[in-house]
C-alpha atoms as a PDB file:
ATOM      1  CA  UNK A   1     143.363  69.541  87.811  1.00  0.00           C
ATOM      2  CA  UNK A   2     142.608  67.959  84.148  1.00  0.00           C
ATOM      3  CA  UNK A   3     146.875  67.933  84.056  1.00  0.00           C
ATOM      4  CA  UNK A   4     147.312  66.339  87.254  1.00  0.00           C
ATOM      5  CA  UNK A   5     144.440  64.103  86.439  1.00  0.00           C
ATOM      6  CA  UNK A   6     146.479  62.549  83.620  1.00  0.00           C
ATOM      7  CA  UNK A   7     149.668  62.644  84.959  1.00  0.00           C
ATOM      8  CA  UNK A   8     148.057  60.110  87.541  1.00  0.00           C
ATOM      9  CA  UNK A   9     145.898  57.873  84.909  1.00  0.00           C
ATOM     10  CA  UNK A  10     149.122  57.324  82.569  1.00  0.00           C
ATOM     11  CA  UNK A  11     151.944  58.069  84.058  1.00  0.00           C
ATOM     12  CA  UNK A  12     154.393  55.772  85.107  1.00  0.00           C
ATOM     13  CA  UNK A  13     156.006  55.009  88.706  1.00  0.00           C
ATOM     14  CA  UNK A  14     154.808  54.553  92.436  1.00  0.00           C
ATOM     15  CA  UNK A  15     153.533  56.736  94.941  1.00  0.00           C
ATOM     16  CA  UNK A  16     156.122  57.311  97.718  1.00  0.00           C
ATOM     17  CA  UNK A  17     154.108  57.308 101.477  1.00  0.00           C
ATOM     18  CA  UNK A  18     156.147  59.918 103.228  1.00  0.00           C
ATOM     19  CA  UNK A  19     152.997  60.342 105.759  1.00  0.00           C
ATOM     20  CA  UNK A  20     154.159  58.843 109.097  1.00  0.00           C
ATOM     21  CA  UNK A  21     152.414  60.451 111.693  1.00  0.00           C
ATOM     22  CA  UNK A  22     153.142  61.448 115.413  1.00  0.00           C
ATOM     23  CA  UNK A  23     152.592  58.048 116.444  1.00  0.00           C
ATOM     24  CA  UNK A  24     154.761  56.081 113.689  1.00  0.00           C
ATOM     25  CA  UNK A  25     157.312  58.749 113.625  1.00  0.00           C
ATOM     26  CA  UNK A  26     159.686  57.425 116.305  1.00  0.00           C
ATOM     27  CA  UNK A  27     159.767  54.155 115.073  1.00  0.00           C
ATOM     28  CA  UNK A  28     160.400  56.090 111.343  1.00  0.00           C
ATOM     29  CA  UNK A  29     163.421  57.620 112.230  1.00  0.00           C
ATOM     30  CA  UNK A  30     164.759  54.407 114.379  1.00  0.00           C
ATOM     31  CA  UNK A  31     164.826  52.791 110.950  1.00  0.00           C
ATOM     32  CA  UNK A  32     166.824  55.492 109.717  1.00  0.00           C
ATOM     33  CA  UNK A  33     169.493  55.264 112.750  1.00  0.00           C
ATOM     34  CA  UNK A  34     167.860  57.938 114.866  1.00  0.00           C
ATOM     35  CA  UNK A  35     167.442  56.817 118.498  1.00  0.00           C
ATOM     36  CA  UNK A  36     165.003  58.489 120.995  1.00  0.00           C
ATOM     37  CA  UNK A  37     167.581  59.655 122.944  1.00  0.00           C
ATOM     38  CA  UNK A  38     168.553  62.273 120.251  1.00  0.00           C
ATOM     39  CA  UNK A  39     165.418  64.165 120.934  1.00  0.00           C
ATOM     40  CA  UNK A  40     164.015  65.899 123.778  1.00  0.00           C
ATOM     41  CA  UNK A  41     160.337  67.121 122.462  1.00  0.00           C
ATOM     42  CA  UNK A  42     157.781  66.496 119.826  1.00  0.00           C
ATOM     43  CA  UNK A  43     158.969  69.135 117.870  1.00  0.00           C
ATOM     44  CA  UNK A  44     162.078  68.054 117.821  1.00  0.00           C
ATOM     45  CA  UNK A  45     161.020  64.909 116.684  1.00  0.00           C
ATOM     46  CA  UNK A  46     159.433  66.606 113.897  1.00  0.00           C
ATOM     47  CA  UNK A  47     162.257  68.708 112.851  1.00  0.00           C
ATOM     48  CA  UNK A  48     164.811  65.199 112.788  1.00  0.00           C
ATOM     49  CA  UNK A  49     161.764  63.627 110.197  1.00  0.00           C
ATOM     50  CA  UNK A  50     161.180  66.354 107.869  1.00  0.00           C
ATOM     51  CA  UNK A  51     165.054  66.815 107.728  1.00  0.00           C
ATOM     52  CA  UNK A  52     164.831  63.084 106.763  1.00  0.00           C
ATOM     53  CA  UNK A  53     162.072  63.308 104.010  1.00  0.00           C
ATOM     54  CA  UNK A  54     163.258  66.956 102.446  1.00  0.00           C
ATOM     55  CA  UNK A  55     166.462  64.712 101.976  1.00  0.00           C
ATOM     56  CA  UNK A  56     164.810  62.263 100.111  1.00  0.00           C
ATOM     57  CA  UNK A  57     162.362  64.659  98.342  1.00  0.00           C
ATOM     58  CA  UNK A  58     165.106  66.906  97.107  1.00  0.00           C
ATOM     59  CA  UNK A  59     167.745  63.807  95.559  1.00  0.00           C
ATOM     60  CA  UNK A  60     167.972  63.652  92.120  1.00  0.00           C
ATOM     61  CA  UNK A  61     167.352  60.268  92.460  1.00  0.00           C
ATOM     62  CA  UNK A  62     163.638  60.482  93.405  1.00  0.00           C
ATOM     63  CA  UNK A  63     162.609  62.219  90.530  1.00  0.00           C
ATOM     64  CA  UNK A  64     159.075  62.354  88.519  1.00  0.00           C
ATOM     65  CA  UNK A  65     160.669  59.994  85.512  1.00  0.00           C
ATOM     66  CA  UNK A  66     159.593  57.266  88.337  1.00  0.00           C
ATOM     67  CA  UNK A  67     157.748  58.542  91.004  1.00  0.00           C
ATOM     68  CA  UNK A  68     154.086  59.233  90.041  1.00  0.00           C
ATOM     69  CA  UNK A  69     153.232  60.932  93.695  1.00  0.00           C
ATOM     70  CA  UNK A  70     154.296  61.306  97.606  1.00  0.00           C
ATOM     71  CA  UNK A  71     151.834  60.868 100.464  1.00  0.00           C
ATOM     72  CA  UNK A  72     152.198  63.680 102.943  1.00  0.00           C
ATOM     73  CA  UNK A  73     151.420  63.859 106.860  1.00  0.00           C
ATOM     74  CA  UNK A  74     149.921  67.246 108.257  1.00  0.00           C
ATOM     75  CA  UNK A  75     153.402  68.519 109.316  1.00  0.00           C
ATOM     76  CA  UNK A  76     155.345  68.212 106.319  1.00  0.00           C
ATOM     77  CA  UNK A  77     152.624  69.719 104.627  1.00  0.00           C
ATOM     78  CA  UNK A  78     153.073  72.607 106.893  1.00  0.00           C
ATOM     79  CA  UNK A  79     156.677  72.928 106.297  1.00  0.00           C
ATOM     80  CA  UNK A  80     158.842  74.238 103.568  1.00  0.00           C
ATOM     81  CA  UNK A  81     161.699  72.742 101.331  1.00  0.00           C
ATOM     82  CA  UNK A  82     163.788  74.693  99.474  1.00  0.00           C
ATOM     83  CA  UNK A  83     162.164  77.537 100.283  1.00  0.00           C
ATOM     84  CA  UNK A  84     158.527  76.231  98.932  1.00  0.00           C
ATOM     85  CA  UNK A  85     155.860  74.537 100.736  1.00  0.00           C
ATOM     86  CA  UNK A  86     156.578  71.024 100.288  1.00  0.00           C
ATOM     87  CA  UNK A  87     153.663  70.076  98.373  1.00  0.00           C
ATOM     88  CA  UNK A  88     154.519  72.725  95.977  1.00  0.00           C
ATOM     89  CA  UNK A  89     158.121  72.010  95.457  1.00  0.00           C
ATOM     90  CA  UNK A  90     157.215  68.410  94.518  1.00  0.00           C
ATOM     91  CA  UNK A  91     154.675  69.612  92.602  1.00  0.00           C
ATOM     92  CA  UNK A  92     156.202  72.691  90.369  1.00  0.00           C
ATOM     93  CA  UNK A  93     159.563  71.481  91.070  1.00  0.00           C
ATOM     94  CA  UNK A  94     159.576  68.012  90.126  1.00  0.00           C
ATOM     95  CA  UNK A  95     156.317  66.813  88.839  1.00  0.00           C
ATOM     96  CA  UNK A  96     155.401  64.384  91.480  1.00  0.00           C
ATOM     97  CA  UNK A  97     151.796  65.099  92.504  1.00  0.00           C
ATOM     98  CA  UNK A  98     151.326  66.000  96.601  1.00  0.00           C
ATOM     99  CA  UNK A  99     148.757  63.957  98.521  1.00  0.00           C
ATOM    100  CA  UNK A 100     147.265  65.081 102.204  1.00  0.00           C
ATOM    101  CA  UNK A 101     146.978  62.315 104.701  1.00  0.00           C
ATOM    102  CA  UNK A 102     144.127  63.223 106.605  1.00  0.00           C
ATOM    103  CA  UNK A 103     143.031  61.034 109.143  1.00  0.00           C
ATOM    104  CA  UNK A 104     143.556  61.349 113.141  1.00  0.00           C
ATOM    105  CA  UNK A 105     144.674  57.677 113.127  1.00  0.00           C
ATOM    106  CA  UNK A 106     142.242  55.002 114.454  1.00  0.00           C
ATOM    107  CA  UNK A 107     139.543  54.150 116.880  1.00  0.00           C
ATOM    108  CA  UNK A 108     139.614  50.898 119.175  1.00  0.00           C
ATOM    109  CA  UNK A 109     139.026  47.402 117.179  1.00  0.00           C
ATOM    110  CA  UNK A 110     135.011  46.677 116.829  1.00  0.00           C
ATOM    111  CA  UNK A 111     134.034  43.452 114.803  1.00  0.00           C
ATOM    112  CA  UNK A 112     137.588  43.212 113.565  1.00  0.00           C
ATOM    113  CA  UNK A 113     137.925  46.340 112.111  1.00  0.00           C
ATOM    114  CA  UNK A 114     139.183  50.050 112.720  1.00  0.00           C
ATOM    115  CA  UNK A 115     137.353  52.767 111.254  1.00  0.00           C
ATOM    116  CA  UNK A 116     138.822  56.124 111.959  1.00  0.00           C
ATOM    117  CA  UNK A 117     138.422  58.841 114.442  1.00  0.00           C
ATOM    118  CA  UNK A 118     136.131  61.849 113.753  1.00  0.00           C
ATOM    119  CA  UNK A 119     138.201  64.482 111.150  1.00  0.00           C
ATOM    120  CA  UNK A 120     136.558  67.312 112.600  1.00  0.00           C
ATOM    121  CA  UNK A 121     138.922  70.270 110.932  1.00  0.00           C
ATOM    122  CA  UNK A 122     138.413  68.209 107.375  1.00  0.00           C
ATOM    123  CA  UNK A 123     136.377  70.927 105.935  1.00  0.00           C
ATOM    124  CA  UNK A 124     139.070  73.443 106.815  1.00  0.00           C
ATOM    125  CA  UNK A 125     142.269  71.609 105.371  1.00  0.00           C
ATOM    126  CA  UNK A 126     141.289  70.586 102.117  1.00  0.00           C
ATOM    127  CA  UNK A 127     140.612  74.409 100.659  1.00  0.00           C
ATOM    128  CA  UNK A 128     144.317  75.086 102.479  1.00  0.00           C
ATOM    129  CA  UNK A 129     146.250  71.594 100.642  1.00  0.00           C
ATOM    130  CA  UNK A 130     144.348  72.904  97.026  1.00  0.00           C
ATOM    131  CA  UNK A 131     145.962  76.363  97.408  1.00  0.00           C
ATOM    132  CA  UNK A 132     149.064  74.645  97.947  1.00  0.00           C
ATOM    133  CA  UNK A 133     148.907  72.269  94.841  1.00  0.00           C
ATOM    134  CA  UNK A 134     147.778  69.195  96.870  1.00  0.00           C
ATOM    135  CA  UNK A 135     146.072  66.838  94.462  1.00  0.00           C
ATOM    136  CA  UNK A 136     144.711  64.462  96.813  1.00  0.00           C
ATOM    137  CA  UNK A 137     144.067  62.702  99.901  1.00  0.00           C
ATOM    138  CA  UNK A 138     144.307  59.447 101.677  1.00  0.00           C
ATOM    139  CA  UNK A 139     142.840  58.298 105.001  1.00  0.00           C
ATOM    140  CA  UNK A 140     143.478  54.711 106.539  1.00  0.00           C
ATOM    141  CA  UNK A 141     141.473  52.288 108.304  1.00  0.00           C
ATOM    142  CA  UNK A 142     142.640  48.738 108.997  1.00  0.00           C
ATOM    143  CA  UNK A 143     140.508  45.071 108.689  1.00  0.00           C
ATOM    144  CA  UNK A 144     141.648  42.554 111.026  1.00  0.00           C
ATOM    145  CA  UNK A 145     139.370  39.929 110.624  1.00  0.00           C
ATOM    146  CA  UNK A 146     136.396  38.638 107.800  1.00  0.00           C
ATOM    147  CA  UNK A 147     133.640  39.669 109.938  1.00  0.00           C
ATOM    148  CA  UNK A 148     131.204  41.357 107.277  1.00  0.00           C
ATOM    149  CA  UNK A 149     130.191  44.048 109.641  1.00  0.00           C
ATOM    150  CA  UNK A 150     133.461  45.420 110.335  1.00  0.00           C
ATOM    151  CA  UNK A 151     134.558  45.294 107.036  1.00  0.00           C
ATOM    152  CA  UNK A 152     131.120  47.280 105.671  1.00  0.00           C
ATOM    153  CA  UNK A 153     131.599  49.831 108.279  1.00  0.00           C
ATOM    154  CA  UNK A 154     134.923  50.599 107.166  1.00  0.00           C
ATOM    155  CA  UNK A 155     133.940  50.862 103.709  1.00  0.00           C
ATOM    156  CA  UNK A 156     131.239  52.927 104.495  1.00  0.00           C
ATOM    157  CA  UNK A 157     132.890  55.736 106.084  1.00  0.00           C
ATOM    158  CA  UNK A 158     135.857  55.284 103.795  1.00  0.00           C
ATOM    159  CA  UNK A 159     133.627  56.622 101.255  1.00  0.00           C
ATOM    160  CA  UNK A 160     131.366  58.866 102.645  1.00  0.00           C
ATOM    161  CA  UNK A 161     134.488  61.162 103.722  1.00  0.00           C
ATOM    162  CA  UNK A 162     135.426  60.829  99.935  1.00  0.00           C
ATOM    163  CA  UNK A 163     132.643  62.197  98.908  1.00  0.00           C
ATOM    164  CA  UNK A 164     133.474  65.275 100.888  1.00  0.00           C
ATOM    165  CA  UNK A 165     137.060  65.283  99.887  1.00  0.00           C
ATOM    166  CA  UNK A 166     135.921  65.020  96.189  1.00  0.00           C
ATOM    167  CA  UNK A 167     133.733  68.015  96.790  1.00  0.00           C
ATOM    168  CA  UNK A 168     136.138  69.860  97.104  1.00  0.00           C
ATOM    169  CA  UNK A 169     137.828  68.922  93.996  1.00  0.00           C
ATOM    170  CA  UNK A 170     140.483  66.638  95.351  1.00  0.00           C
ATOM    171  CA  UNK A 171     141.118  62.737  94.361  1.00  0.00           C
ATOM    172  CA  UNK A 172     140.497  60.395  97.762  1.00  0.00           C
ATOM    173  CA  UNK A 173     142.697  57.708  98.280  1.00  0.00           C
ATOM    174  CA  UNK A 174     140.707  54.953 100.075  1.00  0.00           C
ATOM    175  CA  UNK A 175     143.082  52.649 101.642  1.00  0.00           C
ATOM    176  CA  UNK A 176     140.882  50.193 103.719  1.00  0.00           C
ATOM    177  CA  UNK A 177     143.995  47.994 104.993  1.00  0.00           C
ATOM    178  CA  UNK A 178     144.066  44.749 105.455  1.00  0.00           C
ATOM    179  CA  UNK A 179     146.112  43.372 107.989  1.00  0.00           C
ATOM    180  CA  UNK A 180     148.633  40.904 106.671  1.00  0.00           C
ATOM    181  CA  UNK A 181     148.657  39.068 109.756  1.00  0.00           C
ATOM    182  CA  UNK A 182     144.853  38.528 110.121  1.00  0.00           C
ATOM    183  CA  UNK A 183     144.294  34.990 110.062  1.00  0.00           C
ATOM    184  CA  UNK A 184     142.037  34.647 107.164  1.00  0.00           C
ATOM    185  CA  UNK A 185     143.579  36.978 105.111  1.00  0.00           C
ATOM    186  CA  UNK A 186     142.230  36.135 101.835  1.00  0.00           C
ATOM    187  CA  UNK A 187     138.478  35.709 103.071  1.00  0.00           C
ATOM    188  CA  UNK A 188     138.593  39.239 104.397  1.00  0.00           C
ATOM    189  CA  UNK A 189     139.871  40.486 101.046  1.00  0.00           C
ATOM    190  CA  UNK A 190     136.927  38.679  99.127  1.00  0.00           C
ATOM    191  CA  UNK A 191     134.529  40.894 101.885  1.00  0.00           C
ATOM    192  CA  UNK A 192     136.379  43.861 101.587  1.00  0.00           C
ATOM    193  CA  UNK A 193     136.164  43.612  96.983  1.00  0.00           C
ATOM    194  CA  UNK A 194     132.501  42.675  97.214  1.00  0.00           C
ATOM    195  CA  UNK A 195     131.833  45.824  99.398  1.00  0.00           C
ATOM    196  CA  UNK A 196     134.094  48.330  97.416  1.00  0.00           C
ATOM    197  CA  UNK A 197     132.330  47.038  94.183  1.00  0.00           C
ATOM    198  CA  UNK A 198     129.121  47.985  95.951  1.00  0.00           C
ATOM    199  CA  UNK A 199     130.782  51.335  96.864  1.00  0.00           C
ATOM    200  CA  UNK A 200     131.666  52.275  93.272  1.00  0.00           C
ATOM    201  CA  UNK A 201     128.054  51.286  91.761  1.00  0.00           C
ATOM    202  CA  UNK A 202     126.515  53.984  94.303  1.00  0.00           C
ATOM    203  CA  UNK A 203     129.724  56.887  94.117  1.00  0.00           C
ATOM    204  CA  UNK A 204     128.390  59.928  92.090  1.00  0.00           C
ATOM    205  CA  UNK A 205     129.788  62.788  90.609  1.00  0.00           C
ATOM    206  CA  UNK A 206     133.198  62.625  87.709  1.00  0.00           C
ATOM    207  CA  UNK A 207     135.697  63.150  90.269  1.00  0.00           C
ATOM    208  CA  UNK A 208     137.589  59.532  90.381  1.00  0.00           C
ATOM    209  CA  UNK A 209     138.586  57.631  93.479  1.00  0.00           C
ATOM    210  CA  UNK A 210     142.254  56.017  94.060  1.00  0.00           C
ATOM    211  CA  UNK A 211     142.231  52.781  96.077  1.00  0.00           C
ATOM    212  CA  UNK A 212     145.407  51.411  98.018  1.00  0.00           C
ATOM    213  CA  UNK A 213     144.985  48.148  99.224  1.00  0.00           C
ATOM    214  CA  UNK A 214     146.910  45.444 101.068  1.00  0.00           C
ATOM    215  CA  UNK A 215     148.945  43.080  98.279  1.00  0.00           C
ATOM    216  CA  UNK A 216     146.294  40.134  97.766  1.00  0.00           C
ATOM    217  CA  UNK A 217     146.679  37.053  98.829  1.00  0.00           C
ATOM    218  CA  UNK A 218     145.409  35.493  95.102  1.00  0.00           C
ATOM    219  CA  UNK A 219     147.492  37.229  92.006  1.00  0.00           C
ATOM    220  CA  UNK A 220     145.518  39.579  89.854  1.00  0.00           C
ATOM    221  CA  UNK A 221     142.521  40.016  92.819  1.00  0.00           C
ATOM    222  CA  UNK A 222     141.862  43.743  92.445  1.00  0.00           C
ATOM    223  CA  UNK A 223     142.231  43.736  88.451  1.00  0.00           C
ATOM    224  CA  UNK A 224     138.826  44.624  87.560  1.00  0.00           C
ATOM    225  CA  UNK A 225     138.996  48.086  89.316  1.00  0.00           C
ATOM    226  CA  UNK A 226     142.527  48.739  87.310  1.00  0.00           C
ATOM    227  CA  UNK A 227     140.159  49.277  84.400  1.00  0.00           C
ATOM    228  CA  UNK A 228     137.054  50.731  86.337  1.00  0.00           C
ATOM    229  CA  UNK A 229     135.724  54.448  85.049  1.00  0.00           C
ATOM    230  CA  UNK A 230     135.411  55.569  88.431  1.00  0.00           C
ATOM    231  CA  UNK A 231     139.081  54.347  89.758  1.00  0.00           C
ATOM    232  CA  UNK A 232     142.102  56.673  89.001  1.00  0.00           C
ATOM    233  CA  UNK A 233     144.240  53.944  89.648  1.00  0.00           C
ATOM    234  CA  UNK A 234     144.285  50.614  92.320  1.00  0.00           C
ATOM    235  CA  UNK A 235     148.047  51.200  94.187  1.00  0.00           C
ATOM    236  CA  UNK A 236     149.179  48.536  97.078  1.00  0.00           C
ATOM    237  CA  UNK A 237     150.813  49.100 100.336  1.00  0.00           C
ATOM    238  CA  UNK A 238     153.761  46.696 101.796  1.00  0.00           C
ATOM    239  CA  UNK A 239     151.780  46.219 104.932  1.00  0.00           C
ATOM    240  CA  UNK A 240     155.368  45.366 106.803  1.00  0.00           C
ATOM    241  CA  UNK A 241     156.787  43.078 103.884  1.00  0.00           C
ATOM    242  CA  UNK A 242     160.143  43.840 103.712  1.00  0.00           C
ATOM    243  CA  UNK A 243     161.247  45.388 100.035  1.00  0.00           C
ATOM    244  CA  UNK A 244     162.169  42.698  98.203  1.00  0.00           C
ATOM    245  CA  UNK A 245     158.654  40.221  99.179  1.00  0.00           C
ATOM    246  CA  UNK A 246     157.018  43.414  98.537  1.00  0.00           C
ATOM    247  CA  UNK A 247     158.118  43.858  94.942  1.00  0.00           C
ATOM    248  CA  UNK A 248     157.261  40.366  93.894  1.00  0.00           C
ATOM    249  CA  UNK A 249     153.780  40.400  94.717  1.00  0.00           C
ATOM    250  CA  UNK A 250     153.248  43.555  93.451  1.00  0.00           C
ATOM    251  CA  UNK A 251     154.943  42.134  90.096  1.00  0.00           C
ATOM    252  CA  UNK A 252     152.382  39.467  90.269  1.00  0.00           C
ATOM    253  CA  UNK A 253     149.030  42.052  90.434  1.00  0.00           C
ATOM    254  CA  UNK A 254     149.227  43.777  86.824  1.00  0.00           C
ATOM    255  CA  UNK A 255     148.242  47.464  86.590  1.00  0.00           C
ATOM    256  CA  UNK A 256     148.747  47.664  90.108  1.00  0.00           C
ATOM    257  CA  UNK A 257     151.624  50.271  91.304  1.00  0.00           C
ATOM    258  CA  UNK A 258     153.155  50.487  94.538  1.00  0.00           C
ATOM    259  CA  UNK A 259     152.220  53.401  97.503  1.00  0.00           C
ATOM    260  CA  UNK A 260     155.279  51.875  99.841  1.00  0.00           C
ATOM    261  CA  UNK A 261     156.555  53.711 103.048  1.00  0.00           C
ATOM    262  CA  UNK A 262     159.061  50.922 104.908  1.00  0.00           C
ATOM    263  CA  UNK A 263     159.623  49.523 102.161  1.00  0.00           C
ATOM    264  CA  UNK A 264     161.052  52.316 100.081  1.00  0.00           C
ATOM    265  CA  UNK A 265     162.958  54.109 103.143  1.00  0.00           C
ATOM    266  CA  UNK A 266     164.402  50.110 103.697  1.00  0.00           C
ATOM    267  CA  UNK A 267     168.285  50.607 104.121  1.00  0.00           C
ATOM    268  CA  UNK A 268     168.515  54.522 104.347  1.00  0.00           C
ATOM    269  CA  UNK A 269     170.508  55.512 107.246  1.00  0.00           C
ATOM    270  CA  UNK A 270     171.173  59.383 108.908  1.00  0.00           C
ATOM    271  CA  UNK A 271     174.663  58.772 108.927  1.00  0.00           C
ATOM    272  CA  UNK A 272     175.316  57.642 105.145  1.00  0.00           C
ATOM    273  CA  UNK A 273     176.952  60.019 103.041  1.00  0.00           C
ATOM    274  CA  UNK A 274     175.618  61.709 100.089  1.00  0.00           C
ATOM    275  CA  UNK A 275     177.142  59.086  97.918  1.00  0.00           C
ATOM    276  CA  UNK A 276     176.172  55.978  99.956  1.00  0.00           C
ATOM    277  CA  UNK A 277     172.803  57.689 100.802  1.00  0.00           C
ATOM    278  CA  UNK A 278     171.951  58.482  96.998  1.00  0.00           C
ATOM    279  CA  UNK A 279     172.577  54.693  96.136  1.00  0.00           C
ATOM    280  CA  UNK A 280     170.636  53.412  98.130  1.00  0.00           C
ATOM    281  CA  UNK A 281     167.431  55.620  97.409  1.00  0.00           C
ATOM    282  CA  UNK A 282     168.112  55.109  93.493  1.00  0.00           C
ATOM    283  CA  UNK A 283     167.987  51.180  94.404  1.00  0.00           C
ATOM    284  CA  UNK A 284     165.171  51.333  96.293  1.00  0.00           C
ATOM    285  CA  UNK A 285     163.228  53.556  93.638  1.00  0.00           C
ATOM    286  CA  UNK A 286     164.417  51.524  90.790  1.00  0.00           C
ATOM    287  CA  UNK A 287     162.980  48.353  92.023  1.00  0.00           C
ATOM    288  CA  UNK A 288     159.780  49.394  92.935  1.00  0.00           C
ATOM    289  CA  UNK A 289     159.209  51.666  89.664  1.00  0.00           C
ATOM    290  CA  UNK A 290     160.329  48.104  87.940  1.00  0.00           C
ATOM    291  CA  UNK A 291     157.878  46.123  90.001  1.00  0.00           C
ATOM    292  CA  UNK A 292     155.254  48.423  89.659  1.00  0.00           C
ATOM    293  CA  UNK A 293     155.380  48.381  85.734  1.00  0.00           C
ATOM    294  CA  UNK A 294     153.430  45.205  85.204  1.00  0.00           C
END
């Protein structure tokens, strides 16, 4: 743990989010050229996306020189590349530390927020991900609107199930999203720092907490938790910004590093050759590794 613990504090690069889930997974693979009509079942479905991800997992181009970590759902998890279970081919194979999404996905909008559904089996999982190598977690909930009630109970529960999670010796990523469509974006983000300040003054224990948060509206917002003794590291999603948008405001938040999922899969297709499909994955990585090195 004290090895993977560093690797995250200084090392250098992103963390890939490989985690779409059985929801986002068809719309996943449409990005990557691969209609509905080439599947007949879920686990089909499933089969088409971890082909998708082992290929980008096992290039040489997404290597540990840049990427710092990769965000996995429940099913990859489960599955094997190369022979290893994936979290333990990233992790003994090329030094990228394995993260467990965890969450069950979200429960209907209340005061313009989404906390997330109950995580019943979380007690079970997290002793299975260890043995596998997995160094950490992440669950998402989503802030629509500055409504100071919403936001708090999102907060709250973000960090009561990391207390569990760290527990068990495993580092929480919090990601309380914000939406980057909610009309008073930045007034929403001033709710949502005040309240994870508050969180951070309470958390006990030495186990650290990662947060990934929507790319502010104002440069710089989140830089006091950058340098916070209870925060491994503060990394950003895209939130739906295409690549390029993406990059420049996370160029503009220093010590900030990216956690991108559209963003870095932007412009990989099924049908690409090895060549053509290696390019474009060594683009992608190289500009947000660049971006995130502010």
């Amino acid at each position: 743990m004290t090895e993977q613990i560093e690797r995250m504090r200084h090392g250098v690069g992103f963390i890939a989010a490989l985690d779409q889930s059985g929801g986002s997974t068809p719309k996943a693979l449409k990005l990557y050229g691969v209609e509905e009509s080439a599947y007949a079942s879920e686990a089909q479905m499933f089969e088409l996306v971890h082909a998708m991800r082992a290929r980008i997992i096992t290039n040489g181009r997404f290597d540990g020189d840049r990427v710092l970590g990769a965000i996995l759902f429940q099913n990859t998890a489960d599955r094997e590349v190369r022979g290893k279970p994936t979290s333990q081919y990233l992790w003994r194979d090329k030094r990228i530390l394995p993260f467990l999404k965890v969450d069950y996905g979200l429960k209907a909008e209340r005061n313009g927020a989404q906390t997330m559904k109950p995580i019943p089996d979380l007690g079970e999982r997290l002793p299975a991900a260890k043995a596998k190598d997995v160094f950490g977690t992440k669950m998402r909930s989503v802030i629509k609107a500055a409504n100071a009630s919403g936001i708090a109970a999102v907060v709250e529960q973000q960090f009561a199930l990391a207390e569990e999670i760290r527990a068990h010796g495993l580092v929480p990523i919090i990601e309380p999203e914000v939406d980057i469509h909610a009309p008073e974006k930045a007034a929403c983000e001033a709710l949502l720092r005040d309240r994870l300040r508050e969180g951070l003054d309470v958390l006990p224990g030495r186990v650290p907490v990662i947060f990934k948060l929507t790319l502010p509206e104002e440069r710089d917002f989140y830089r006091e938790f950058c340098s916070h003794p209870k925060v491994l590291r503060v990394v950003a999603l895209s939130g739906g910004y295409p690549r390029a948008e993406a990059n420049e405001k996370l160029a503009a938040n220093r010590g900030v590093i990216a956690s991108f999922s559209r963003a870095l899969t932007e412009g990989l297709r099924v049908h690409q050759d090895d060549a053509a499909f290696t390019a474009a994955l060594d683009q992608a990585v190289g500009s947000i590794a660049a971006a995130s090195a502010t």
